[in-house]
C-alpha atoms as a PDB file:
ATOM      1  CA  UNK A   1      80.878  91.464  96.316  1.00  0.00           C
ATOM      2  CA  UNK A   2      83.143  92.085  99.639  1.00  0.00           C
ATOM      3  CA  UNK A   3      86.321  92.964 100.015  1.00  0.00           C
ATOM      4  CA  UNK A   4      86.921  89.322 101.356  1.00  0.00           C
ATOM      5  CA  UNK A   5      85.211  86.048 102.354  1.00  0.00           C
ATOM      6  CA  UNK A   6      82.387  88.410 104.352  1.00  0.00           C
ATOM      7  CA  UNK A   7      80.702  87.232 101.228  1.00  0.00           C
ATOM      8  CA  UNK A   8      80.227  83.934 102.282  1.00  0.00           C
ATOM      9  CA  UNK A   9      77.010  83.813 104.705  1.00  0.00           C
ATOM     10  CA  UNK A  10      75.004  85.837 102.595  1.00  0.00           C
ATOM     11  CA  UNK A  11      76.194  83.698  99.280  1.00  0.00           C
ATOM     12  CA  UNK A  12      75.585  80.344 100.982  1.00  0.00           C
ATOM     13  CA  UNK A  13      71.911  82.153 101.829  1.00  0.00           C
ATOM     14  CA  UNK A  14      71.320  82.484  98.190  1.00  0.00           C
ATOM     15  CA  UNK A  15      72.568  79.036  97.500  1.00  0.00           C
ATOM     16  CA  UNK A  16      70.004  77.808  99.762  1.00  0.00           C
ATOM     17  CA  UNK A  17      67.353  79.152  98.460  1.00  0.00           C
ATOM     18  CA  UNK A  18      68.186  78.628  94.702  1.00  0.00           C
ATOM     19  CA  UNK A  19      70.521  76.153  94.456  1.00  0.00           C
ATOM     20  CA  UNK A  20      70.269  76.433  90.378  1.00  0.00           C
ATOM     21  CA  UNK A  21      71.210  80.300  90.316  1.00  0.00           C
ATOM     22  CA  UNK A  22      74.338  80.911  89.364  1.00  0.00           C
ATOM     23  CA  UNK A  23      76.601  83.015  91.553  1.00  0.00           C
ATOM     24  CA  UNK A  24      79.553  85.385  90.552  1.00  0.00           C
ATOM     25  CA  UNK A  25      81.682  86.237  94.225  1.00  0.00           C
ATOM     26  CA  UNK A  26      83.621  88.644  93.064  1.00  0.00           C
ATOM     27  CA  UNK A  27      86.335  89.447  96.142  1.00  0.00           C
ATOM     28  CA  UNK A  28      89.042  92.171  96.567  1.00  0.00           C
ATOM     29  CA  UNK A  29      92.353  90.238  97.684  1.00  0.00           C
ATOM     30  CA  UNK A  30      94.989  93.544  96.589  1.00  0.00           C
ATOM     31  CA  UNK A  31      93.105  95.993  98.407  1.00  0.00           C
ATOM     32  CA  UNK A  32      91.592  94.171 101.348  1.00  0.00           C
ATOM     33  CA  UNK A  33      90.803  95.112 104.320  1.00  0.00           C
ATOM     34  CA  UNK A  34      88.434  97.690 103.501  1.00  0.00           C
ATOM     35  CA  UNK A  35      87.444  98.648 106.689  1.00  0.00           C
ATOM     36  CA  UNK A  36      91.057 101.457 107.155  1.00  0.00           C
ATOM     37  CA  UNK A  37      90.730 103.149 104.188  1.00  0.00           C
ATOM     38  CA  UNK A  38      89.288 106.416 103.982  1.00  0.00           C
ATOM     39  CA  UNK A  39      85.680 106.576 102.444  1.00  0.00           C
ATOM     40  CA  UNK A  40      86.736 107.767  99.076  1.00  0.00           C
ATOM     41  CA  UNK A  41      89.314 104.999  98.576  1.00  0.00           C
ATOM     42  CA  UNK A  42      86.864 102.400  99.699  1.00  0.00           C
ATOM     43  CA  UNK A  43      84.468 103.557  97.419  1.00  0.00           C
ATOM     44  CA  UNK A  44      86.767 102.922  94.750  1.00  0.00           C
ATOM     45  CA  UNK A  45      87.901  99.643  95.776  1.00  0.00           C
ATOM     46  CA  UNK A  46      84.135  98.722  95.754  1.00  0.00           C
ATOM     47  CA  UNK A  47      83.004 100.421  92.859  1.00  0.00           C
ATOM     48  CA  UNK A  48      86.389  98.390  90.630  1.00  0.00           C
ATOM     49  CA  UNK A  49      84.973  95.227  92.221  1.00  0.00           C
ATOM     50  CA  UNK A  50      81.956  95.950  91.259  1.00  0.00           C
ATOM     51  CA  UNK A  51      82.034  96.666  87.546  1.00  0.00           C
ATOM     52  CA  UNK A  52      84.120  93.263  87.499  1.00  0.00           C
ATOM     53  CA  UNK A  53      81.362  91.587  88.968  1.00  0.00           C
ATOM     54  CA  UNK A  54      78.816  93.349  86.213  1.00  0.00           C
ATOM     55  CA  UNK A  55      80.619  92.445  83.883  1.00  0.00           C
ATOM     56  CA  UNK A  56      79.391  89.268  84.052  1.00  0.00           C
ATOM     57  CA  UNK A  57      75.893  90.272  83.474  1.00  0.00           C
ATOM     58  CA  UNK A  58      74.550  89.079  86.256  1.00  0.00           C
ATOM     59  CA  UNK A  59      70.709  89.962  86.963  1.00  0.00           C
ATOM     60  CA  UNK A  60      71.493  91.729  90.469  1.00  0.00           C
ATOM     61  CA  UNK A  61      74.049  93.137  93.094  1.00  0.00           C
ATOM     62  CA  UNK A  62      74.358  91.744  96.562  1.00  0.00           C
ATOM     63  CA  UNK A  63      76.975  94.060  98.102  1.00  0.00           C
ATOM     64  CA  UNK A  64      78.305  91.589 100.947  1.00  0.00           C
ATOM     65  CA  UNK A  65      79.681  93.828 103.454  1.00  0.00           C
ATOM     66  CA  UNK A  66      78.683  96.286 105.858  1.00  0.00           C
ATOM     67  CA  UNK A  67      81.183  98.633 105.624  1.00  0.00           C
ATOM     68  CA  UNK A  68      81.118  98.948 101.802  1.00  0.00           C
ATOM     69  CA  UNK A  69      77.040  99.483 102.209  1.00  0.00           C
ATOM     70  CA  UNK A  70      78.099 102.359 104.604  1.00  0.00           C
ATOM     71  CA  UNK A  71      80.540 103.998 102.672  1.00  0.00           C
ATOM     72  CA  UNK A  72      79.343 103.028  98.709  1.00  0.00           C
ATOM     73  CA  UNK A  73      76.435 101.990  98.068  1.00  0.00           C
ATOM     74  CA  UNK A  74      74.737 105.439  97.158  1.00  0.00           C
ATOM     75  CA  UNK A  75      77.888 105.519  94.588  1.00  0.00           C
ATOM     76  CA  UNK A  76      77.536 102.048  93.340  1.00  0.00           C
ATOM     77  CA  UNK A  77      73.093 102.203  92.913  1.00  0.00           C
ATOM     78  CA  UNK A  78      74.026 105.650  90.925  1.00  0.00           C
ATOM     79  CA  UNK A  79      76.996 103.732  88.873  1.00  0.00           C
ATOM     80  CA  UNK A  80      75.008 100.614  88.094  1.00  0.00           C
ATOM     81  CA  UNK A  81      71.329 100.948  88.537  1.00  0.00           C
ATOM     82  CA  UNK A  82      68.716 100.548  87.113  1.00  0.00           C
ATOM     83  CA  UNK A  83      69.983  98.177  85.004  1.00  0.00           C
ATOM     84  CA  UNK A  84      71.629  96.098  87.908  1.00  0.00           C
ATOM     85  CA  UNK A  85      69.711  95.940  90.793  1.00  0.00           C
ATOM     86  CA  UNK A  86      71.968  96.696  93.751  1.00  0.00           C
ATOM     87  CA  UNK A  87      71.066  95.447  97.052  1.00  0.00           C
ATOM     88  CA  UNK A  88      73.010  96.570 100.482  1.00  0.00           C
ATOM     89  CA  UNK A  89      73.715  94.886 103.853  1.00  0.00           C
ATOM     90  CA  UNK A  90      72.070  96.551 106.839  1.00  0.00           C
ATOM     91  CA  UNK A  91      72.458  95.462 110.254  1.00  0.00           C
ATOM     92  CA  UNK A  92      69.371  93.829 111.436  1.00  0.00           C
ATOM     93  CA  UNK A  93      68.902  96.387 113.872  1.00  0.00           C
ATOM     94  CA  UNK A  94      65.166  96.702 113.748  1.00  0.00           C
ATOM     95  CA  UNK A  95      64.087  92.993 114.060  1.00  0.00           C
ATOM     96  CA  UNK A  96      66.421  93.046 116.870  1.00  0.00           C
ATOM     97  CA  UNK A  97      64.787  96.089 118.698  1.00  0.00           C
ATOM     98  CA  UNK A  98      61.428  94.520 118.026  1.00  0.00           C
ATOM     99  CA  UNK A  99      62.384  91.979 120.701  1.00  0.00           C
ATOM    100  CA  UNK A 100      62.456  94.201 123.501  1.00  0.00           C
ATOM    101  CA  UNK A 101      65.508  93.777 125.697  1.00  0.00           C
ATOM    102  CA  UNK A 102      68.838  95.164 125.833  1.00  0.00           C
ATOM    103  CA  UNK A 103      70.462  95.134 122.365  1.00  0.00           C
ATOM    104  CA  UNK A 104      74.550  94.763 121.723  1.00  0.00           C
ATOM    105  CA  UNK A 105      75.522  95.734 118.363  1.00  0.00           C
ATOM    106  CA  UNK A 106      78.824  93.751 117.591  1.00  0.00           C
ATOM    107  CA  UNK A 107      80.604  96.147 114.662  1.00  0.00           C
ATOM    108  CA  UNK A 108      83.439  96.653 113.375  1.00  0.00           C
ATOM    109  CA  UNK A 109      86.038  99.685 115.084  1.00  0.00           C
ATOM    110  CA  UNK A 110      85.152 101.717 111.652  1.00  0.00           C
ATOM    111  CA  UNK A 111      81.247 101.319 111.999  1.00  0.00           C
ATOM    112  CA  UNK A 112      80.685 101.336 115.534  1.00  0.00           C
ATOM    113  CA  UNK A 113      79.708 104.772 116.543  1.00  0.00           C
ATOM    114  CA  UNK A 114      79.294 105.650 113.009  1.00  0.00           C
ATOM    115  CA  UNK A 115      76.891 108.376 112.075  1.00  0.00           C
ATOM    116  CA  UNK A 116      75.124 105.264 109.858  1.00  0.00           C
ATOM    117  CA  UNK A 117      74.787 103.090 112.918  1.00  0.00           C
ATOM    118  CA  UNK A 118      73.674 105.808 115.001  1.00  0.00           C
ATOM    119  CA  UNK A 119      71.112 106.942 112.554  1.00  0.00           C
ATOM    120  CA  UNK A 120      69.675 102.899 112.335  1.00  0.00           C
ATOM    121  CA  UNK A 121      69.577 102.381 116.616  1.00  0.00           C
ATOM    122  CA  UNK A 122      67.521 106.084 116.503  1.00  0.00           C
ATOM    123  CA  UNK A 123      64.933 105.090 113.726  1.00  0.00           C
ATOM    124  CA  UNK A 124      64.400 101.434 114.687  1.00  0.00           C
ATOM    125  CA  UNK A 125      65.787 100.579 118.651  1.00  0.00           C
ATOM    126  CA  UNK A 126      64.736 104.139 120.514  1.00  0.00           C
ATOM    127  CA  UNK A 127      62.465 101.954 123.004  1.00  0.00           C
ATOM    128  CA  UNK A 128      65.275  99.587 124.135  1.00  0.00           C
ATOM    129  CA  UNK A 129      69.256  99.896 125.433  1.00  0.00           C
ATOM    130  CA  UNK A 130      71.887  99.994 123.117  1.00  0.00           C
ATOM    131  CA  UNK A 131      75.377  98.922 123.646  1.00  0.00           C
ATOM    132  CA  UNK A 132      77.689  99.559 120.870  1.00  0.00           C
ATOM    133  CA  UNK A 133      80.529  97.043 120.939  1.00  0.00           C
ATOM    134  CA  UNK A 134      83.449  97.432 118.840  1.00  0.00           C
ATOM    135  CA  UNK A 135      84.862  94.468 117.581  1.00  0.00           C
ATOM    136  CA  UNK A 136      89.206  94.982 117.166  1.00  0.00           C
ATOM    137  CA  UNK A 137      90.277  92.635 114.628  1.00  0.00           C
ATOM    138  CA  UNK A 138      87.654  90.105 114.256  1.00  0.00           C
ATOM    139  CA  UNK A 139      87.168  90.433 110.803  1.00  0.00           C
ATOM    140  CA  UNK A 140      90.554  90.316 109.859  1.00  0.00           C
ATOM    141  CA  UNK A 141      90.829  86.751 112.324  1.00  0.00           C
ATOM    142  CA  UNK A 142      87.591  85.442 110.778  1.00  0.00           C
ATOM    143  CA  UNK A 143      89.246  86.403 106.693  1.00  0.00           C
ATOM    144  CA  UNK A 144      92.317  84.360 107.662  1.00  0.00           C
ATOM    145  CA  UNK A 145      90.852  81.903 109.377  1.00  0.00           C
ATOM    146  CA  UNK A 146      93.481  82.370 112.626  1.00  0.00           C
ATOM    147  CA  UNK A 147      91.589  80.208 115.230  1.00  0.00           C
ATOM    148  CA  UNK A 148      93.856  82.204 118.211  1.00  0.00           C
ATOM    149  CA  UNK A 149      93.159  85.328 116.741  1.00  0.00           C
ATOM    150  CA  UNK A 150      89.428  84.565 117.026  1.00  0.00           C
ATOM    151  CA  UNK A 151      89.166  83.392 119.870  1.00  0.00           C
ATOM    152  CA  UNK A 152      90.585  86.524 121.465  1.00  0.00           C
ATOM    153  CA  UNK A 153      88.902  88.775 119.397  1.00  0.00           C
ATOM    154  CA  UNK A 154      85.737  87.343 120.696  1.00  0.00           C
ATOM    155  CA  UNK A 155      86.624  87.015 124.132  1.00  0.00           C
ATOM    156  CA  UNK A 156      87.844  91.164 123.808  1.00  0.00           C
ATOM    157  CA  UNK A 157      84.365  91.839 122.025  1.00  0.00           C
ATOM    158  CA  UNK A 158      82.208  89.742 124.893  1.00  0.00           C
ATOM    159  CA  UNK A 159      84.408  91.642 127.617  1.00  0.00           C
ATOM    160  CA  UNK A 160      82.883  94.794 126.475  1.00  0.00           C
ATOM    161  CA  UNK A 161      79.300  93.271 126.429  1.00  0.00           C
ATOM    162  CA  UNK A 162      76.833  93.568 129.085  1.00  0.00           C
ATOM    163  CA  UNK A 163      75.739  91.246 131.588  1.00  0.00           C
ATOM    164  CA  UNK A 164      72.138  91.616 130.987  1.00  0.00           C
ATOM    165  CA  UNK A 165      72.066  92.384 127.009  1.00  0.00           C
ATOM    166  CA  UNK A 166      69.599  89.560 125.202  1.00  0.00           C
ATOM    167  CA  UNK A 167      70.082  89.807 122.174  1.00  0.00           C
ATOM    168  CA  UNK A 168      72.891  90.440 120.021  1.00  0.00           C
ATOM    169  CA  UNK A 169      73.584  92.196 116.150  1.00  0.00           C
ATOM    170  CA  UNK A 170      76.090  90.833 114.103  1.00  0.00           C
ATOM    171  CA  UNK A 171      76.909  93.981 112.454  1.00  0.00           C
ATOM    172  CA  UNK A 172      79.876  92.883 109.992  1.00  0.00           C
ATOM    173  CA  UNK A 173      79.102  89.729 107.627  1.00  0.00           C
ATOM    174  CA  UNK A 174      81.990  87.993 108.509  1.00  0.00           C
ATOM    175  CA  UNK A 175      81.104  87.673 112.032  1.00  0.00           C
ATOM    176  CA  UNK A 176      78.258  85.507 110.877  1.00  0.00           C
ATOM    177  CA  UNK A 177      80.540  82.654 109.753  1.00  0.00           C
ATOM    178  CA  UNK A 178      81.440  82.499 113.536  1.00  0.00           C
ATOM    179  CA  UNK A 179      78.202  83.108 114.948  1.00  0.00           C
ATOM    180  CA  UNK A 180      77.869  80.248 117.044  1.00  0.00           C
ATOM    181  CA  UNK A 181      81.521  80.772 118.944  1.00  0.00           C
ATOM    182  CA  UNK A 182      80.363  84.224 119.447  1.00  0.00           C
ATOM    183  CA  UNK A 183      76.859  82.838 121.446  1.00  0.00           C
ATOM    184  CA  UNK A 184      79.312  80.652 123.563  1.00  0.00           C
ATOM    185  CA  UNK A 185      81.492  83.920 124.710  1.00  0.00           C
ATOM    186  CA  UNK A 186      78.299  85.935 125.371  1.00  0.00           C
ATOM    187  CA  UNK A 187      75.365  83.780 127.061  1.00  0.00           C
ATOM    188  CA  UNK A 188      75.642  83.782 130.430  1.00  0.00           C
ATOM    189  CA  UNK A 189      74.927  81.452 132.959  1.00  0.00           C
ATOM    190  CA  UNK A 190      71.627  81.091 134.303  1.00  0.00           C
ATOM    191  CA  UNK A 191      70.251  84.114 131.566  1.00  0.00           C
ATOM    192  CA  UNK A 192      67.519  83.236 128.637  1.00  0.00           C
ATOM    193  CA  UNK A 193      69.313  81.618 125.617  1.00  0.00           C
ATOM    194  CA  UNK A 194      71.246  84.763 123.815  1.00  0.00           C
ATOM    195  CA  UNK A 195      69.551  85.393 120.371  1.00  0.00           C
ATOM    196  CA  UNK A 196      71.657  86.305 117.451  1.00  0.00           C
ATOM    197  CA  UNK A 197      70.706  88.495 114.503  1.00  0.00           C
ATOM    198  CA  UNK A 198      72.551  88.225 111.206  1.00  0.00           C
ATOM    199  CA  UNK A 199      71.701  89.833 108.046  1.00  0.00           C
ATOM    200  CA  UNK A 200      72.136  86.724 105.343  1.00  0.00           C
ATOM    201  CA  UNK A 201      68.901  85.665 105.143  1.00  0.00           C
ATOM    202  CA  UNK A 202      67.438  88.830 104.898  1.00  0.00           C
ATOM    203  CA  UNK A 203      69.496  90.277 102.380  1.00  0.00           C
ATOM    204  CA  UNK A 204      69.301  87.047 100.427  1.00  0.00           C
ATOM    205  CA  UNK A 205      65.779  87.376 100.107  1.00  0.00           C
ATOM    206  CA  UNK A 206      65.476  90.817  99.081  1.00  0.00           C
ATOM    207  CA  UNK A 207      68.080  89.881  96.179  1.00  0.00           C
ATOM    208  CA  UNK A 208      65.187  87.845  95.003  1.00  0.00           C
ATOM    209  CA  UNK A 209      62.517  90.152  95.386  1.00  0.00           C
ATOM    210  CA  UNK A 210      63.831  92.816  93.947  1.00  0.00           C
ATOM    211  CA  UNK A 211      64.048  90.091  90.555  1.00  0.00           C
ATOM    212  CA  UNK A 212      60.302  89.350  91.551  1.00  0.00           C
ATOM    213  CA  UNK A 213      62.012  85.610  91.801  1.00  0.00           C
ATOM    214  CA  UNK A 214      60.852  82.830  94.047  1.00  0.00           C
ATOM    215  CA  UNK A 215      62.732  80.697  96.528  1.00  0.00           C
ATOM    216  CA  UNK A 216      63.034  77.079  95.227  1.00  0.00           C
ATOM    217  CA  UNK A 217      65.434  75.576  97.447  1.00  0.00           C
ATOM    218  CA  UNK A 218      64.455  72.051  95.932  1.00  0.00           C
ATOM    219  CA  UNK A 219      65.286  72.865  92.421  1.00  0.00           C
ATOM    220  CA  UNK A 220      68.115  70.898  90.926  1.00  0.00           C
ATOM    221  CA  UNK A 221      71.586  72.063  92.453  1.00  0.00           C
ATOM    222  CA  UNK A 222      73.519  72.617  89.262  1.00  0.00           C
ATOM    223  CA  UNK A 223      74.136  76.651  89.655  1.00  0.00           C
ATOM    224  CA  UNK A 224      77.635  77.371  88.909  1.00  0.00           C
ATOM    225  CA  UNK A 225      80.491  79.789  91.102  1.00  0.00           C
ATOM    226  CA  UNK A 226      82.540  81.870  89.239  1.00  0.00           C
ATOM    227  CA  UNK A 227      85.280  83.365  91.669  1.00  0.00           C
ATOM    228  CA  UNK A 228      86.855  87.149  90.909  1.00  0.00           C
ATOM    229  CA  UNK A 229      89.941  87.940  92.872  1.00  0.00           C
ATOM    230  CA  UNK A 230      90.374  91.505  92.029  1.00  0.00           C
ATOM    231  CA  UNK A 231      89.344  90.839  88.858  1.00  0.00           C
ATOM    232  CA  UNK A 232      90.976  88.019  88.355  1.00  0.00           C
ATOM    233  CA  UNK A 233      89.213  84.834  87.999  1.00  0.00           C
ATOM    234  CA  UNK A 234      90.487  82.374  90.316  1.00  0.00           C
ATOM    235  CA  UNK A 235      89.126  79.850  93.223  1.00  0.00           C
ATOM    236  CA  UNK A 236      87.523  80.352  96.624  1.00  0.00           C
ATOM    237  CA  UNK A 237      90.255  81.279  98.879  1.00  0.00           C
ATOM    238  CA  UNK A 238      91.845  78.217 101.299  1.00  0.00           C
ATOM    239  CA  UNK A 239      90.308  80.092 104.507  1.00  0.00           C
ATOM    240  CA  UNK A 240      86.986  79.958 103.060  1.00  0.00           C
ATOM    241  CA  UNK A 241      86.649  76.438 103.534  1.00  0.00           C
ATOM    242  CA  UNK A 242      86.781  76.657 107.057  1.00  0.00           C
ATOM    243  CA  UNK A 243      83.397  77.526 107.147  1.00  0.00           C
ATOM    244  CA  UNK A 244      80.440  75.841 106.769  1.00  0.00           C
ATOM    245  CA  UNK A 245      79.184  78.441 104.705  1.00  0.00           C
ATOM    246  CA  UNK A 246      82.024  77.919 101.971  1.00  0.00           C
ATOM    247  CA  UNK A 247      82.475  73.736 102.230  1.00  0.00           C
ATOM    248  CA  UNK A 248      78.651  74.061 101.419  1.00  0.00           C
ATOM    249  CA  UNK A 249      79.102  76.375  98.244  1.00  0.00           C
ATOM    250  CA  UNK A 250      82.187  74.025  97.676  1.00  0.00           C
ATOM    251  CA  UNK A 251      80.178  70.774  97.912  1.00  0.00           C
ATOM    252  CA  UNK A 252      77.179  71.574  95.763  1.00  0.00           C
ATOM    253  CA  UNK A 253      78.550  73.899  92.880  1.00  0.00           C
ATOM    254  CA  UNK A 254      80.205  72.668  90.110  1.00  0.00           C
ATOM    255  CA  UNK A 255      83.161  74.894  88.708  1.00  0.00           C
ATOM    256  CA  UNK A 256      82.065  78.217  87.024  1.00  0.00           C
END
C-alpha cells in the first residue's frame, strides 16, 4: 500500500523473490499526495487503503511508503494485527552508518528533520556526519513520471548535498525508481563510487520472514496483480511503466 506508485520498488522486490506470490497494490489516486496532509488525515487515508487491501485476505501488509510508516503505522499494526502482519518502511539508516563516512539522507520536505528521522540518525549513525537533504517535489516528479521535473528536482536535492558525503539514503520509496539518475547528480569527480541505500530489499524480505516463508525466486512466475485505486479495482497507472520496476511486474504477471 502507498499513496502512489512509491509502491513499486518494494513490490518488484517481492516479485523477485517469489515470483508465484500473488500481490494486491492497493494505491490511493483521490487522496494522493500524502506527504501535505496533516498526520491525522494521513492516517486515515492509509488506514481506508488499507482495509481495502485486507480485504483481500492477503497473508501480510507491506506499507510502501515512508511517510505513511511515520505517521500510521502504530494505527494500522493496532487496526489490523495480529491477524495481518503489517510490515513498515524504514530508511536504511543503520546499514548506511555502518559504512563509516559522511551520510546524506535524501527525504522528503515532510520527513526531513522529522522527530522520526532524527530519532533513527541518533540510535543508528551517532559515529558518522549527517546531512539531512530535503528533497522539494521529487516524489510528486517521480509519481507522474515528468522527466523535467526530475531532473530538477534532483539537481535542487544534489545542490544541497555535500562534496565529501559517501554514501547516500534514499529516504522516500519513490526515489528508488530513480536511483541511478540520482548517483549521476551526486558522485563527484575523482571521489570513491557514491553508494546508495534503498529500503526494497530489505523490507521485502522481512515481509517474508515475518510469514516464516522462503525466497524462491526460481519458482514458476504465475503470481497474479490485483490493482486497488482507492478502492477501486483498476490497472497499474500509465506512469508506472516508466520504470523498470513496473514494466517488470507488467511483463511477468498475468492479470489479477
Amino acid at each position: 500500500m502507498d499513496s502512489g506508485i512509491g509502491l513499486l520498488a518494494a513490490t518488484a522486490a517481492v516479485r523477485r523473490l517469489r515470483p508465484d506470490a500473488d500481490l494486491v497494490l492497493s494505491l490511493d489516486p483521490d487522496g494522493m499526495p500524502w506527504g501535505p496532509r496533516t498526520p491525522q488525515d494521513l492516517t486515515e487515508r492509509a488506514l481506508a487503503v488499507a482495509e481495502a487491501a485486507a480485504a483481500r485476505r492477503p497473508d501480510a501488509l507491506i506499507v510502501g511508503c515512508n511517510t505513511a510508516t511515520v505517521h500510521a503505522l502504530t494505527a494500522l499494526r493496532a487496526r489490523l494485527e495480529p491477524e495481518l502482519p503489517v510490515v513498515g518502511t524504514v530508511p536504511a539508516i543503520k546499514p548506511a552508518a555502518a559504512g563509516g563516512g559522511h551520510l546524506a539522507i535524501w527525504a522528503t520536505p515532510a520527513t526531513t528533520g522529522s522527530p522520526y528521522q532524527r530519532a533513527l540518525i541518533r540510535d543508528f549513525a551517532g559515529g558518522v556526519p549527517v546531512t539531512e537533504v530535503p528533497c522539494w517535489g521529487l516524489a510528486e516528479a517521480v509519481e507522474h513520471a515528468d522527466e523535467a521535473a526530475i531532473d530538477a528536482a534532483v539537481a535542487a536535492a544534489a545542490a544541497l548535498t555535500p562534496d565529501d558525503v559517501t554514501t547516500v539514503v534514499l529516504g522516500c520509496t519513490h526515489y528508488e525508481l530513480v536511483a541511478e539518475r540520482i548517483r549521476s547528480a551526486v558522485q563527484r569527480p575523482g571521489r570513491p563510487p557514491l553508494v546508495l541505500h534503498g529500503s526494497a530489499g530489505a523490507v521485502a524480505a522481512q515481509a517474508l520472514r515475518r510469514l516464516g516463508a522462503q525466497p524462491t525466486p526460481g519458482a514458476t512466475p504465475h503470481g497474479t496483480l490485483t490493482v486497488l485505486l482507492s478502492g477501486r479495482e483498476g490497472t497499474l497507472p500509465a506512469p508506472a511503466l516508466a520504470y523498470e520496476e513496473g514494466r517488470l511486474l507488467q511483463a511477468v504477471t498475468p492479470a489479477g
